[in-house]
Protein backbone atom coordinates (compact mmCIF):
# COMPACT_ATOMS: atom_id res chain seq x y z
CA UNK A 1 0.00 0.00 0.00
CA UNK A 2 2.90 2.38 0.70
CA UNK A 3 4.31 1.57 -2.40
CA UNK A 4 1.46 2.30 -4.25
CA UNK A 5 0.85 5.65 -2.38
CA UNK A 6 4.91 6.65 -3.39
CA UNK A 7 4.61 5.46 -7.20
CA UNK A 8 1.27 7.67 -7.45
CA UNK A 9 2.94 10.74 -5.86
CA UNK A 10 6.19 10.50 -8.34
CA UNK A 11 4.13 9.58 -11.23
CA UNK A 12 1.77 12.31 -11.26
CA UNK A 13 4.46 14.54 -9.62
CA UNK A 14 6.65 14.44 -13.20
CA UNK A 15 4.63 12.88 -16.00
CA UNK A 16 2.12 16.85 -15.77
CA UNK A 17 4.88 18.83 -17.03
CA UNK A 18 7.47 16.54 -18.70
CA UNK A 19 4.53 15.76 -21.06
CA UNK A 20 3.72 19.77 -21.28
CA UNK A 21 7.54 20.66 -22.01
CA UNK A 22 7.87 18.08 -24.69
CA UNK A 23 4.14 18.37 -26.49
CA UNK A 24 3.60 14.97 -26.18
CA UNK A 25 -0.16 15.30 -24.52
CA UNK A 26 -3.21 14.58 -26.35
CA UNK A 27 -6.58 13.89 -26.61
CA UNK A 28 -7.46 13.16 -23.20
CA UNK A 29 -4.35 14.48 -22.06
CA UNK A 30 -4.89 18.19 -23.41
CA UNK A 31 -5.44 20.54 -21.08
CA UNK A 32 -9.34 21.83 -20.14
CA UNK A 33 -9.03 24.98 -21.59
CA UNK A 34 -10.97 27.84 -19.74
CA UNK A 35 -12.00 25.97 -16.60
CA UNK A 36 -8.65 24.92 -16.35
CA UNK A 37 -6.65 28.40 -16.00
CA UNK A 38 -10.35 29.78 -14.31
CA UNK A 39 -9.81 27.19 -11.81
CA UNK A 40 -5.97 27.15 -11.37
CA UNK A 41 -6.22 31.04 -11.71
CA UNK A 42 -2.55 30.88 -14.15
CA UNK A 43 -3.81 34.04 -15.82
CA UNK A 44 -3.30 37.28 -14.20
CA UNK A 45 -6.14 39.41 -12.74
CA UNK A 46 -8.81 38.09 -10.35
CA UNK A 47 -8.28 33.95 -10.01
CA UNK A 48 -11.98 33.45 -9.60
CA UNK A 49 -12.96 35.27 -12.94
CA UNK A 50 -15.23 37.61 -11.42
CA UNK A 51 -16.21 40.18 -14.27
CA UNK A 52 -15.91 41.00 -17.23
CA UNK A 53 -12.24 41.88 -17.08
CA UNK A 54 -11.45 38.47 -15.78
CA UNK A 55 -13.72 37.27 -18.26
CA UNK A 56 -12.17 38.66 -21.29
CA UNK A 57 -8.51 37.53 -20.04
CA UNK A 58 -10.06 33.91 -19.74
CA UNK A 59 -10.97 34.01 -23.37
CA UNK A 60 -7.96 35.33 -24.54
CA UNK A 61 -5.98 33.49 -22.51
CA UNK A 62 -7.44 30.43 -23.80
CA UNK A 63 -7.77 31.62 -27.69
CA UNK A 64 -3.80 31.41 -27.40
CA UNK A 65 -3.45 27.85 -26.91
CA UNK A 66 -2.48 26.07 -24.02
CA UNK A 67 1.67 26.77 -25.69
CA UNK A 68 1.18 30.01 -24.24
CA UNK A 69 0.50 29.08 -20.60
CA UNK A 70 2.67 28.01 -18.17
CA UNK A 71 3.25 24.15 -17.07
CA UNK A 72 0.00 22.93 -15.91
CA UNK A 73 -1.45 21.78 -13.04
CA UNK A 74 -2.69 17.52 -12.08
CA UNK A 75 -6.06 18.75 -12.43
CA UNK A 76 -5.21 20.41 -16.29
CA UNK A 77 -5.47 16.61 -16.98
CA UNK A 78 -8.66 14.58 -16.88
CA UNK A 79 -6.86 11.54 -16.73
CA UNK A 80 -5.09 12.78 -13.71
CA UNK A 81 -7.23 14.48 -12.00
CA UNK A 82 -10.43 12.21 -12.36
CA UNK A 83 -8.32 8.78 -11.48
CA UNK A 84 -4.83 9.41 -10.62
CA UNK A 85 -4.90 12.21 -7.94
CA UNK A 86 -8.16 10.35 -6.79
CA UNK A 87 -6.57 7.23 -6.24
CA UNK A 88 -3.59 9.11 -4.64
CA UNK A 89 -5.97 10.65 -2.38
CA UNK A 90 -7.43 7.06 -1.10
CA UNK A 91 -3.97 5.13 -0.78
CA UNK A 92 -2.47 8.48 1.45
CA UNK A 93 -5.24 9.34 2.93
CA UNK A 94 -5.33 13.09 1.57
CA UNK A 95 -8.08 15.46 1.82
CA UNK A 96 -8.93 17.17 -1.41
CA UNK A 97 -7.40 20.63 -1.39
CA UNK A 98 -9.79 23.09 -3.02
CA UNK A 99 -6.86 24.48 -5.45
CA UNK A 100 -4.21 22.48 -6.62
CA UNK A 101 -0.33 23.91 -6.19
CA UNK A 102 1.20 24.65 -9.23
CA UNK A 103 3.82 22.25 -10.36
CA UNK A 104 7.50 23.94 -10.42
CA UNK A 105 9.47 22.84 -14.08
CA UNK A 106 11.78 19.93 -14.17
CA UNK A 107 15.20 19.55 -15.58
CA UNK A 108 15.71 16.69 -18.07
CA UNK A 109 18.33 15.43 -15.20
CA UNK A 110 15.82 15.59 -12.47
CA UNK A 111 12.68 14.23 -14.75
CA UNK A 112 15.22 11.27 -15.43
CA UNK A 113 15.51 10.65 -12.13
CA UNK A 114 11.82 10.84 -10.93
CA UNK A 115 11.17 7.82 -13.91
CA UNK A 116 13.58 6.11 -12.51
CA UNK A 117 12.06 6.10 -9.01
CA UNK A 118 9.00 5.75 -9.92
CA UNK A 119 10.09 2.44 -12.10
CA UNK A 120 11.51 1.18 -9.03
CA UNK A 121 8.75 1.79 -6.80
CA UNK A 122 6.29 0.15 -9.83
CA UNK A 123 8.54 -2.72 -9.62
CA UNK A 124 8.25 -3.15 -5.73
CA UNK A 125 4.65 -2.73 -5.71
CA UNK A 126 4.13 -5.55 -8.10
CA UNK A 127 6.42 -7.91 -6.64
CA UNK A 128 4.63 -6.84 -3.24
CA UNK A 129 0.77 -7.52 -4.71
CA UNK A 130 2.20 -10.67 -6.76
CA UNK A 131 3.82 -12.23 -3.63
CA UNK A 132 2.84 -16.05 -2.19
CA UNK A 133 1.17 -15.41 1.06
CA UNK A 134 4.74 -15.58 4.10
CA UNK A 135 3.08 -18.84 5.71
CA UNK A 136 5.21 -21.42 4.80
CA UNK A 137 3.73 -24.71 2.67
CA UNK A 138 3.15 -27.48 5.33
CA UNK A 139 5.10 -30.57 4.92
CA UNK A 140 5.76 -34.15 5.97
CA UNK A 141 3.40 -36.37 6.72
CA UNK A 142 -0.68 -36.47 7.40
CA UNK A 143 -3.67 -38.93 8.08
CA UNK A 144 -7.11 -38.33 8.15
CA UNK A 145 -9.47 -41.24 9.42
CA UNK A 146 -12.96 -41.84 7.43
CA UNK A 147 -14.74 -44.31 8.26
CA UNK A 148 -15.81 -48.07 6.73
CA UNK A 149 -14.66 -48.29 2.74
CA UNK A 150 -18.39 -48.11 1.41
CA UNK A 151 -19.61 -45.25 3.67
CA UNK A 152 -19.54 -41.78 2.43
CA UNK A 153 -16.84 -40.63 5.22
CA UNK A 154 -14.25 -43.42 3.07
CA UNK A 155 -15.44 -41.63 -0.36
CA UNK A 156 -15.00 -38.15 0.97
CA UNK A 157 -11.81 -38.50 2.41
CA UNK A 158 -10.22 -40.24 -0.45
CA UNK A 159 -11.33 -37.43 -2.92
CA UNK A 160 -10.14 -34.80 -0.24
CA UNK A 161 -6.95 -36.12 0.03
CA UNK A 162 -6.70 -35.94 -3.79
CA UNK A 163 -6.95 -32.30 -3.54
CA UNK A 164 -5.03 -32.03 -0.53
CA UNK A 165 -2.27 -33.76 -2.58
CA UNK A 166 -2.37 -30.88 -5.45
CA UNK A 167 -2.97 -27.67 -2.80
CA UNK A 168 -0.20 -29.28 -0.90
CA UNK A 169 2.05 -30.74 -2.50
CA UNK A 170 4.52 -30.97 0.01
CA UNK A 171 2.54 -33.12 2.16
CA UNK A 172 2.15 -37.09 1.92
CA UNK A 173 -1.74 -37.71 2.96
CA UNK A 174 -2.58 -40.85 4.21
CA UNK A 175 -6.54 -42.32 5.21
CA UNK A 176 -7.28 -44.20 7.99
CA UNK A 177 -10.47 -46.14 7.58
CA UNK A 178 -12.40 -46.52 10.67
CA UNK A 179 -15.93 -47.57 12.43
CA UNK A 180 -17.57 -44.05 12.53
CA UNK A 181 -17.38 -41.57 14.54
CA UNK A 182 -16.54 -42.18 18.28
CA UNK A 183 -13.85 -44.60 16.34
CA UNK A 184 -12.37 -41.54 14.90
CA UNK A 185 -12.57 -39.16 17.90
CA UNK A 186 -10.21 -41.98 19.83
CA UNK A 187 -7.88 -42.04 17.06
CA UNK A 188 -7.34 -38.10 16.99
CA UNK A 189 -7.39 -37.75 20.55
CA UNK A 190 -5.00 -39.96 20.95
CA UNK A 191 -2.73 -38.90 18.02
CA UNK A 192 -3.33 -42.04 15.96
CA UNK A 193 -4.81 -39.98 13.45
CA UNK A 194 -4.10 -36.00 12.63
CA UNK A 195 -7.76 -34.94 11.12
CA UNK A 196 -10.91 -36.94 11.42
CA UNK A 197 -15.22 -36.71 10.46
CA UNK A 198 -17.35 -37.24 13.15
CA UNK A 199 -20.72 -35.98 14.00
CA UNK A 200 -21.90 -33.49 16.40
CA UNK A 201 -23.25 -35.52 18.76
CA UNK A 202 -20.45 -37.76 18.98
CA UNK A 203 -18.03 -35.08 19.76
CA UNK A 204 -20.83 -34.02 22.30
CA UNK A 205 -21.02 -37.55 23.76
CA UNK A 206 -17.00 -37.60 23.53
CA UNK A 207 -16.31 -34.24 24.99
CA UNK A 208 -19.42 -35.08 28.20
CA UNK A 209 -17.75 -38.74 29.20
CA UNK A 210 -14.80 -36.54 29.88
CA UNK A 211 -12.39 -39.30 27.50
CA UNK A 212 -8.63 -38.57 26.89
CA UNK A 213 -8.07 -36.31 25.38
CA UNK A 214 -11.31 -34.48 25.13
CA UNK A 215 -9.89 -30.88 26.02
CA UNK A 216 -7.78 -30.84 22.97
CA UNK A 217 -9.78 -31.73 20.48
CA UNK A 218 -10.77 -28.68 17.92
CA UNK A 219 -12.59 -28.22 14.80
CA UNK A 220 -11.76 -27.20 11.14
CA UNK A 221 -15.21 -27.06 9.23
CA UNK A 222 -18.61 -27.73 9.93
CA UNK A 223 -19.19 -30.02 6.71
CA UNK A 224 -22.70 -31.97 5.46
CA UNK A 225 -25.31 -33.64 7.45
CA UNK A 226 -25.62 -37.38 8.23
CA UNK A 227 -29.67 -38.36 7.55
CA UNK A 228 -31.05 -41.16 10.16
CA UNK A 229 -32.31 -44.21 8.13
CA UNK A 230 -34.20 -47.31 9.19
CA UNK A 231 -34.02 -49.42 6.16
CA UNK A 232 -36.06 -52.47 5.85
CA UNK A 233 -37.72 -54.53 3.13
CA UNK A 234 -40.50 -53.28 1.77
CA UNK A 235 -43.40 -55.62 3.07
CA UNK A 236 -41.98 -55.08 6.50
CA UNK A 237 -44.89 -54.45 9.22
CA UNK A 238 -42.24 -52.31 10.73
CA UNK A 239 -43.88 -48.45 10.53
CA UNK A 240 -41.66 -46.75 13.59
CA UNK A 241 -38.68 -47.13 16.07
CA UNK A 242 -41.38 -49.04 18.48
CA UNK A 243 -42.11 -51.71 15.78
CA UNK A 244 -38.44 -53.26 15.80
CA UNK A 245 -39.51 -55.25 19.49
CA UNK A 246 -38.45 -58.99 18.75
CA UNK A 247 -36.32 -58.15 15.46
CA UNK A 248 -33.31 -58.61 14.15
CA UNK A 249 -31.78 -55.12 14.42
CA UNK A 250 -28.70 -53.79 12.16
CA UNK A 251 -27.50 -50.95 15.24
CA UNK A 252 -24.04 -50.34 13.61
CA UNK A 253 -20.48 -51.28 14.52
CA UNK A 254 -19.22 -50.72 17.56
CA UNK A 255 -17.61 -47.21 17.96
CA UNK A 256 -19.29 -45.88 14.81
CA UNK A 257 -21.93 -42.63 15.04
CA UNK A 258 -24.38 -45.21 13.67
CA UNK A 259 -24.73 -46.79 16.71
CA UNK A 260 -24.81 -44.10 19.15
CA UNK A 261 -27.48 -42.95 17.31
CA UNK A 262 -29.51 -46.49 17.40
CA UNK A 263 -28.77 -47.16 20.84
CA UNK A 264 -30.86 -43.58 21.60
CA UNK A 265 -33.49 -44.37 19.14
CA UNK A 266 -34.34 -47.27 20.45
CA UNK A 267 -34.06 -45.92 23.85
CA UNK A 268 -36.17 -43.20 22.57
CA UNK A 269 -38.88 -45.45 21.38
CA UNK A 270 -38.99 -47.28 24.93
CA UNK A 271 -37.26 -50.54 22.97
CA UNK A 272 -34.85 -52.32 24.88
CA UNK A 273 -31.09 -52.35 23.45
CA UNK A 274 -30.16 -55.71 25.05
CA UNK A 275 -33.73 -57.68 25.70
CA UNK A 276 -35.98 -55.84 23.41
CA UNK A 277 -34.22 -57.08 19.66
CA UNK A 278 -31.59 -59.05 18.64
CA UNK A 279 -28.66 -56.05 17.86
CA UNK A 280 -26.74 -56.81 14.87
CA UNK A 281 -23.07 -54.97 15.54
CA UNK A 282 -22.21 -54.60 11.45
CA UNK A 283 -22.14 -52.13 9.28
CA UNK A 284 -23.32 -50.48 6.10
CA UNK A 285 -20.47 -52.49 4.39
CA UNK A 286 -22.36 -55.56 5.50
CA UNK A 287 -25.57 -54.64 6.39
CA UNK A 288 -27.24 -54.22 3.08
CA UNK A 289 -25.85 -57.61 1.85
CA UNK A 290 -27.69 -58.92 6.04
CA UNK A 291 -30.64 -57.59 4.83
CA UNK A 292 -31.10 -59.63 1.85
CA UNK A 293 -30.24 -62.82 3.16
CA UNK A 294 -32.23 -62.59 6.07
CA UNK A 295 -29.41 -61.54 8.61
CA UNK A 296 -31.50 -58.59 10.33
CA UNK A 297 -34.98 -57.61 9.34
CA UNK A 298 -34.12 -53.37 9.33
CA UNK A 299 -30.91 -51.68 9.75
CA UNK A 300 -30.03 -48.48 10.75
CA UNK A 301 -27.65 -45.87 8.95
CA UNK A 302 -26.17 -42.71 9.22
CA UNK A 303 -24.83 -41.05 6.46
CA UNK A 304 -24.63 -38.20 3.57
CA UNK A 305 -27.72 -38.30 0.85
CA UNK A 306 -27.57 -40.64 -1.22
CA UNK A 307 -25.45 -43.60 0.50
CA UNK A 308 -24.19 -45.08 -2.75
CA UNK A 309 -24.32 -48.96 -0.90
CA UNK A 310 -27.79 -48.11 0.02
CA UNK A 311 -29.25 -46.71 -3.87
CA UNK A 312 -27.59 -49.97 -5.18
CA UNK A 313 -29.41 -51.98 -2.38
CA UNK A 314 -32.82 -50.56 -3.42
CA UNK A 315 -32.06 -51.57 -6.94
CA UNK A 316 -31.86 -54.91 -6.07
CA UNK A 317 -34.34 -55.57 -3.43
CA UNK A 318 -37.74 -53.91 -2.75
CA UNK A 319 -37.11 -51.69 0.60
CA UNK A 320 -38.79 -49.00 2.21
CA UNK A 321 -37.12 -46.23 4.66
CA UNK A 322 -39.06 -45.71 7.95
CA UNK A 323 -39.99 -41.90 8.92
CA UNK A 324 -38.88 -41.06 11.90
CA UNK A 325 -39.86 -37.85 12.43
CA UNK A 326 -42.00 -38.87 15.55
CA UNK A 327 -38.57 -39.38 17.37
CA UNK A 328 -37.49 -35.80 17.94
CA UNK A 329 -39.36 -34.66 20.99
CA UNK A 330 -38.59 -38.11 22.86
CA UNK A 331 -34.96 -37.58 21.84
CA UNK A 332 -35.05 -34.84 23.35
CA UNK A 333 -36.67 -36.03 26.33
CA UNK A 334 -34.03 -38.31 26.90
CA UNK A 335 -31.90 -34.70 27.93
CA UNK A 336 -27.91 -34.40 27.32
CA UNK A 337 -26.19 -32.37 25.14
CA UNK A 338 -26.15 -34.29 22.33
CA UNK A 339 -29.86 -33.91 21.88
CA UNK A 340 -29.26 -30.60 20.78
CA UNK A 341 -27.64 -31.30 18.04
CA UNK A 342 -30.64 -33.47 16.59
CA UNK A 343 -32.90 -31.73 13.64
CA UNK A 344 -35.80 -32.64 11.46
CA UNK A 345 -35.44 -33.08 7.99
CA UNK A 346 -36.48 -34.54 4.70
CA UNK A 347 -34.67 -37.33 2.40
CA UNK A 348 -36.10 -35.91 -0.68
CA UNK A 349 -37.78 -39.09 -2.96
CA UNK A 350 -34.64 -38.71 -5.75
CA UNK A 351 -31.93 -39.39 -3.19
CA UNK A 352 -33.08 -43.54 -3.24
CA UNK A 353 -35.48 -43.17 -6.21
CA UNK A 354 -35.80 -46.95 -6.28
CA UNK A 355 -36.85 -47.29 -2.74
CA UNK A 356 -41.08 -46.89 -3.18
CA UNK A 357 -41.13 -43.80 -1.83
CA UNK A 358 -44.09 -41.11 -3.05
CA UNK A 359 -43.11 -38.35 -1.24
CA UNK A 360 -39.83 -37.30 0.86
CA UNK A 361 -39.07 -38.78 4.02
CA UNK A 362 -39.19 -37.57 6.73
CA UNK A 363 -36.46 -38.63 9.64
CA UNK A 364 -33.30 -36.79 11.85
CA UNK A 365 -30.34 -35.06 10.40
CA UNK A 366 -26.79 -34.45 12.68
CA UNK A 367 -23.95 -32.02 11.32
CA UNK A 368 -20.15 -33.11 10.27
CA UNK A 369 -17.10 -31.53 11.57
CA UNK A 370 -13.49 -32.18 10.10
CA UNK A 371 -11.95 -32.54 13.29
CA UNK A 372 -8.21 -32.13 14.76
CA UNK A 373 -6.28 -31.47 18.01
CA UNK A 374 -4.82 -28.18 19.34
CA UNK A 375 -1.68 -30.04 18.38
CA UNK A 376 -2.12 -29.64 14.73
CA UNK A 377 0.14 -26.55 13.70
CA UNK A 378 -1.77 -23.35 12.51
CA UNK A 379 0.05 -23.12 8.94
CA UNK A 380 -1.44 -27.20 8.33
CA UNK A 381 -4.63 -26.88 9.79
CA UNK A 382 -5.10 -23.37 7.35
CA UNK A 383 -4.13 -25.13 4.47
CA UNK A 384 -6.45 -28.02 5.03
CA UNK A 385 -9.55 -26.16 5.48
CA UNK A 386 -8.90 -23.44 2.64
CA UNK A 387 -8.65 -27.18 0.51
CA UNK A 388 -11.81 -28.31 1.98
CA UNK A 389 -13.48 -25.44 1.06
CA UNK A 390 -12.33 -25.44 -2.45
CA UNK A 391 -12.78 -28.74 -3.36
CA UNK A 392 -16.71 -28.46 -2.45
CA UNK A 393 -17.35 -28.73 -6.57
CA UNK A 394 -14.85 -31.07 -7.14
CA UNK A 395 -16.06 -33.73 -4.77
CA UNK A 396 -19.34 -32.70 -4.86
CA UNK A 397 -19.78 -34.42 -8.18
CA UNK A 398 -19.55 -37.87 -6.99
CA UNK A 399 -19.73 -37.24 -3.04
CA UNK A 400 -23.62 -35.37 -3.81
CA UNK A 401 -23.58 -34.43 0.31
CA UNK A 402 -20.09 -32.22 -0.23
CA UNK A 403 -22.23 -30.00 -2.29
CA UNK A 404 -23.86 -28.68 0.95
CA UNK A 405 -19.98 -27.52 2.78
CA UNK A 406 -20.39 -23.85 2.45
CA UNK A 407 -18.19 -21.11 3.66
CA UNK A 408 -21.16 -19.13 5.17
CA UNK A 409 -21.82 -22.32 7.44
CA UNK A 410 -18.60 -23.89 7.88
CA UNK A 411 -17.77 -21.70 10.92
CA UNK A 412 -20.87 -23.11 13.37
CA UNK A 413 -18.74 -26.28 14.76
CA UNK A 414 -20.35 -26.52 18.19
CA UNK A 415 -19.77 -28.01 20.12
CA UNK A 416 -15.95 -27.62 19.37
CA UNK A 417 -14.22 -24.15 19.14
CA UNK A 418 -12.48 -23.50 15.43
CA UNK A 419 -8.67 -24.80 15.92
CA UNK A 420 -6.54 -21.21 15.18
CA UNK A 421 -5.45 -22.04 11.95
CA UNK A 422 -8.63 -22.98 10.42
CA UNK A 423 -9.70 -19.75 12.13
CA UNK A 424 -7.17 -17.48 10.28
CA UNK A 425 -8.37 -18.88 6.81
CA UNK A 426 -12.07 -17.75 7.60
CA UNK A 427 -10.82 -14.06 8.62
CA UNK A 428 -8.80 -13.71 6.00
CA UNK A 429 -11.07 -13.46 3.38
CA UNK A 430 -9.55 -15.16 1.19
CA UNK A 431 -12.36 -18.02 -0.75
């Protein structure tokens, strides 16, 4: 910025009457005529033109040609004084004067010299605006953990870490696949893993139990929602949570979001975990596959619209997705923090279009969070979110639920505060 305000100065300071001495002004660089010596008041007599005196020596003054002034003033130039001296003004913070100096003659040696610093001072301000940002690229090694290799945590993380690979070139990315989300809090808690997904209420749940290394856990990103499902076949009686009494039960593999969420579901819906069905402790890599052979009756699953294991299971057996809408107020019942983070919403009918569905579903939706520890440098945990907000598009295309990270939203991580790095990139402004 100082640069600029210099290379303003010394370029309007000698271009006004190097151009005048040498003729080389025109068009829109020839001076304004009459308002220009009225306003400058170059011509003798009274410099506001008051009468007909000052009149007359205005007209004749300007009937000679502007050869017979004297150098003009910035503001003899429209150029100059309708951008330049404006822009001047802004960068240094001047106040308009109400009549502009006159501008003393230049020697050739002295015009020479006032290019030549002005060149100079171009030159620094361009290198300056031009420059990388001073952080250093983070280096050495990463690892994010997902979740199982069919859910959409796997699928998200392996695209991000493609475009963590080209933002970041420096750094070797690996992915950790997982059970869900309490699985994933462990690993970053305990340094096992640098960055991890995990839902809201897990991190709630996490961060209440008082677990190592709760207190240093921090967030990059709010990301997508996870969408509740009850999946069973489609001439199921089952019609709600309290129909799944003396089933077979999909509830999620241990560790995984999936089945904390089950577990207070069924809890919830006054259905025993342990007496009340027989819980299945699998998940959606196995599930689907359960379902059709007769291994559990209905499944649960919590994950980004569509769940591409899920759309192919509806393609090959007739299944139906329970509402569960009628949950929310007994969740909520139930008290804890996590209930908080619990909202109604609506699987639209094209996210499982082959899963007899007339209208949109209507069931539970938790938020993301791309999660890391306070131990994660600043510079790292910067460059990983600016990524994740980048790549949105990218992934988006395959990963449909990535379409819905958004800068305007990514900041709301409760129940975690933003780690510092992640932090600076929001501030800063830069998309």
């Amino acid at each position: 910025m100082i640069c600029g305000g210099l290379a303003g100065t010394v370029l309007t300071a000698f271009l006004a009457p190097v151009l005048w001495r040498h003729g080389r002004y025109h068009g829109a660089l020839r001076p304004a005529g009459v308002a220009a010596v009225a306003t400058t008041g170059l011509v003798a007599g009274s410099p506001s033109g008051r009468g007909r005196a000052g009149a007359f020596r205005r007209r004749t003054a300007d009937a000679r040609g502007p050869s017979s002034q004297g150098p003009p003033t910035l503001r003899s130039f429209p150029i100059i004084a309708g951008h330049v001296l404006p822009l001047a003004a802004r960068l240094r913070g001047w106040q308009d004067p109400p009549m502009a100096p006159r501008i003393p003659r230049l020697g050739r040696h002295r015009a020479v010299q006032a290019g030549a610093v002005a060149a100079v001072l171009c030159a620094l301000l361009t290198w300056w605006l031009a420059a990388p940002e001073g952080t250093p690229s983070p280096s050495g090694r990463m690892s994010i953990a997902t979740g199982t290799p069919s859910g959409v945590y796997a699928k998200y993380g392996a695209m991000l870490k493609d475009d963590l690979a080209r933002d970041l070139p420096a750094l070797d990315v690996r992915v950790r696949h997982s059970q869900g989300s309490l699985d994933n809090l462990r690993q970053v808690a305990s340094g096992e893993a640098d960055f991890a997904i995990a839902t809201a209420d897990a991190v709630a749940t996490y961060l209440d139990g008082g677990r190592p290394g709760a207190g240093r856990l921090r967030a990059c990103a709010r990301l997508y929602d996870d969408y509740i499902h009850l999946v069973v076949r489609e001439d199921a009686r089952v019609r709600s949570v309290r129909d799944l009494k003396g089933l077979k039960v999909g509830v999620g593999a241990d560790g995984s979001g999936v089945q904390l969420i089950a577990r207070r579901l069924l809890r919830a819906g006054e259905v025993d975990f342990e007496r009340d069905i027989t819980p299945v402790r699998a998940g959606i890599n196995t599930l689907p596959q359960l379902l059709r052979d007769g291994g559990v009756d209905a499944f649960f699953w919590s994950g980004g619209l569509p769940t591409v294991s899920l759309r192919a299971l509806s393609e090959r057996l007739p299944v139906r997705l329970v509402p569960l809408d009628d949950m929310i107020a007994p969740l909520r019942r139930l008290g804890g923090d996590e209930a908080r983070h619990y909202r109604a919403a609506m699987m639209p009918v094209d996210a499982y279009p082959k899963a007899n569905a007339t209208e949109a579903v209507k069931t539970i939706a938790v938020a993301n969070l791309l999660i890391t520890t306070d131990r994660a440098a600043a510079e790292l945990t910067e460059g990983v979110t600016r990524t994740v907000i980048r790549s949105r598009d990218r992934i988006g295309q395959e990963v449909h639920a990535a379409q819905l990270v958004d800068l305007r939203t990514a900041v709301f991580t409760d129940p975690l505060p933003l780690h510092a790095g992640a932090r600076r990139y929001y501030v800063s402004g830069k998309p």
